[in-house]
Protein backbone atom coordinates (compact mmCIF):
# COMPACT_ATOMS: atom_id res chain seq x y z
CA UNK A 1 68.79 63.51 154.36
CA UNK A 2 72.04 65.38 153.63
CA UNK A 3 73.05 68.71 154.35
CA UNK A 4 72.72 71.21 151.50
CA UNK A 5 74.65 74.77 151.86
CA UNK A 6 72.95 77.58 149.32
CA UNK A 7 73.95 80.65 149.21
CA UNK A 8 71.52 83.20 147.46
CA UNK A 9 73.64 86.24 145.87
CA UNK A 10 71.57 89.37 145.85
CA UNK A 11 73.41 93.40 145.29
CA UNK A 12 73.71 94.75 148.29
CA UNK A 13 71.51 97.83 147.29
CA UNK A 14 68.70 94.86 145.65
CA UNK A 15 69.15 93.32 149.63
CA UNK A 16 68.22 96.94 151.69
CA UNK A 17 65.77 97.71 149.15
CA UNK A 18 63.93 94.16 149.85
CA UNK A 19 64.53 94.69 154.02
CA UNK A 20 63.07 98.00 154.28
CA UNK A 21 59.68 96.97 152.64
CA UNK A 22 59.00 93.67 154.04
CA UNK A 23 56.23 92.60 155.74
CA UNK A 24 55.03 90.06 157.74
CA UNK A 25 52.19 88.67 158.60
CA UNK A 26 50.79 89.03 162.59
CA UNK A 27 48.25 85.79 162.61
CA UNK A 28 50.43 83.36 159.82
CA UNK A 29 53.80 84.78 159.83
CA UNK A 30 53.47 84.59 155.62
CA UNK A 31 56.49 87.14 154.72
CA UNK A 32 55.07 90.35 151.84
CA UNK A 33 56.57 93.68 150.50
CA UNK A 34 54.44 96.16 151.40
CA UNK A 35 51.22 94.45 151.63
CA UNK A 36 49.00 95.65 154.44
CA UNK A 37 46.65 92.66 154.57
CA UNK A 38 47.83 88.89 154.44
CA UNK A 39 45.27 86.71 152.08
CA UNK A 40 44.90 84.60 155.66
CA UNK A 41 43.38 87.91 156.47
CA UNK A 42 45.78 88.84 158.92
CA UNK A 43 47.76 92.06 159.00
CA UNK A 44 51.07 92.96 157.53
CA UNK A 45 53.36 94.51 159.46
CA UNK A 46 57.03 95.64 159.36
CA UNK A 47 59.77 94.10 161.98
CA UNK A 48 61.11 96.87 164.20
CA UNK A 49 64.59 95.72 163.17
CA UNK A 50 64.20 95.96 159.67
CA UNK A 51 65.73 99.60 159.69
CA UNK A 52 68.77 100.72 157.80
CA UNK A 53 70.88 100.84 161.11
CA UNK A 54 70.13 97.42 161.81
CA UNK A 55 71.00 96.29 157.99
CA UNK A 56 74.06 97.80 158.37
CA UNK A 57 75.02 95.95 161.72
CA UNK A 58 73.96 92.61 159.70
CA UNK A 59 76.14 93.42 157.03
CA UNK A 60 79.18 93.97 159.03
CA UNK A 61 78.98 90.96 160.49
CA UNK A 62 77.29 88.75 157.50
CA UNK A 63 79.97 90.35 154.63
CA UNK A 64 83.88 89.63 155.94
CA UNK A 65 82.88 85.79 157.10
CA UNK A 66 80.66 85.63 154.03
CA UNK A 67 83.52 85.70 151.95
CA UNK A 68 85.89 83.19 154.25
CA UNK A 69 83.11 80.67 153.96
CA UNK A 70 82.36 80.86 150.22
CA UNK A 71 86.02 80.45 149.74
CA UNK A 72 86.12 77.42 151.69
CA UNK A 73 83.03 76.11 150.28
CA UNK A 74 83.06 76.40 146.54
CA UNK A 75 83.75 73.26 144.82
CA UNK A 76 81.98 71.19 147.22
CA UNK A 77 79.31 69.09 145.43
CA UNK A 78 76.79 70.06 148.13
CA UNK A 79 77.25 73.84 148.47
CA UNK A 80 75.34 75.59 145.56
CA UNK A 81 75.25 79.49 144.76
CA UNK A 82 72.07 80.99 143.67
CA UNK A 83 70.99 84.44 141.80
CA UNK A 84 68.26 85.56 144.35
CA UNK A 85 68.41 88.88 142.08
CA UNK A 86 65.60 87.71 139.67
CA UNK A 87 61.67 86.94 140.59
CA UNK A 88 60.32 84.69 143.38
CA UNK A 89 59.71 82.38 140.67
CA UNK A 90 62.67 81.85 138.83
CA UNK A 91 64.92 81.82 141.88
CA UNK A 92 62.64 79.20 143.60
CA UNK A 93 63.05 77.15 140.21
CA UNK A 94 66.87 77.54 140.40
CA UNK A 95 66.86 76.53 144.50
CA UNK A 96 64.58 73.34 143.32
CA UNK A 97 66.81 72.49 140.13
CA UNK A 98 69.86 72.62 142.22
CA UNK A 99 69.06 70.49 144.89
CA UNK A 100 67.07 67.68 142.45
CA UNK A 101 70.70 67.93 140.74
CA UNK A 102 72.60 67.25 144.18
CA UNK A 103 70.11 64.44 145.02
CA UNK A 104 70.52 63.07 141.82
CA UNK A 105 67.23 63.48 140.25
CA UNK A 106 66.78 64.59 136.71
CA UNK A 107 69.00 66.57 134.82
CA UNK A 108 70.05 70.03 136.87
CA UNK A 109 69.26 71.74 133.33
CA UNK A 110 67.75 74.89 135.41
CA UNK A 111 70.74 75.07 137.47
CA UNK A 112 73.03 78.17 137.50
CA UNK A 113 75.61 77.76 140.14
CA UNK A 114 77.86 80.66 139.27
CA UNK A 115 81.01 81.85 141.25
């Protein structure tokens, strides 16, 4: 099995806005926003980190090396970029597209590996 580096691009204001209303789930660990009761029937709650300070503190460290590794990275046929601004669904598609493409099954057709 080979490595495969993904990186999903999501705005900045798209990535808070997801952080401060997810939920988790205490008996499965399934991942929600907003949801008070899992369908395992266990509840949802919020990580005490996920808190604008603590975004922040992520994001200072996350954004000046994210942008040293994508340069390094792009143009390598096993590093793929992803638009994790669109539904569950679609980007899930994309993630599955892209690495049937890098393993060399089918076509790639859903693929959209933008810069």
């Amino acid at each position: 099995l080979r490595l495969r580096i993904m990186l999903l691009r999501v705005p900045r204001q798209v990535c808070l806005e997801r952080v401060l209303r997810r939920t988790a789930c205490v008996r499965c660990r399934a991942v929600g926003a907003g949801a008070t009761l899992c369908t395992c029937g266990g509840e949802m709650l919020r990580r005490p980190d996920d808190n604008l300070a603590s975004w922040e503190a992520r994001m200072a460290l996350f954004e000046p090396l994210e942008v040293i590794v994508r340069s390094r990275l792009r143009g390598r046929a096993d590093y793929f970029e992803v638009d994790g601004n669109r539904s569950p669904d679609a980007v899930a598609a994309e993630v599955a597209s892209a690495l049937a493409r890098a393993a060399g099954v089918g076509d790639g057709a859903v693929v959209d590996t933008t810069s």
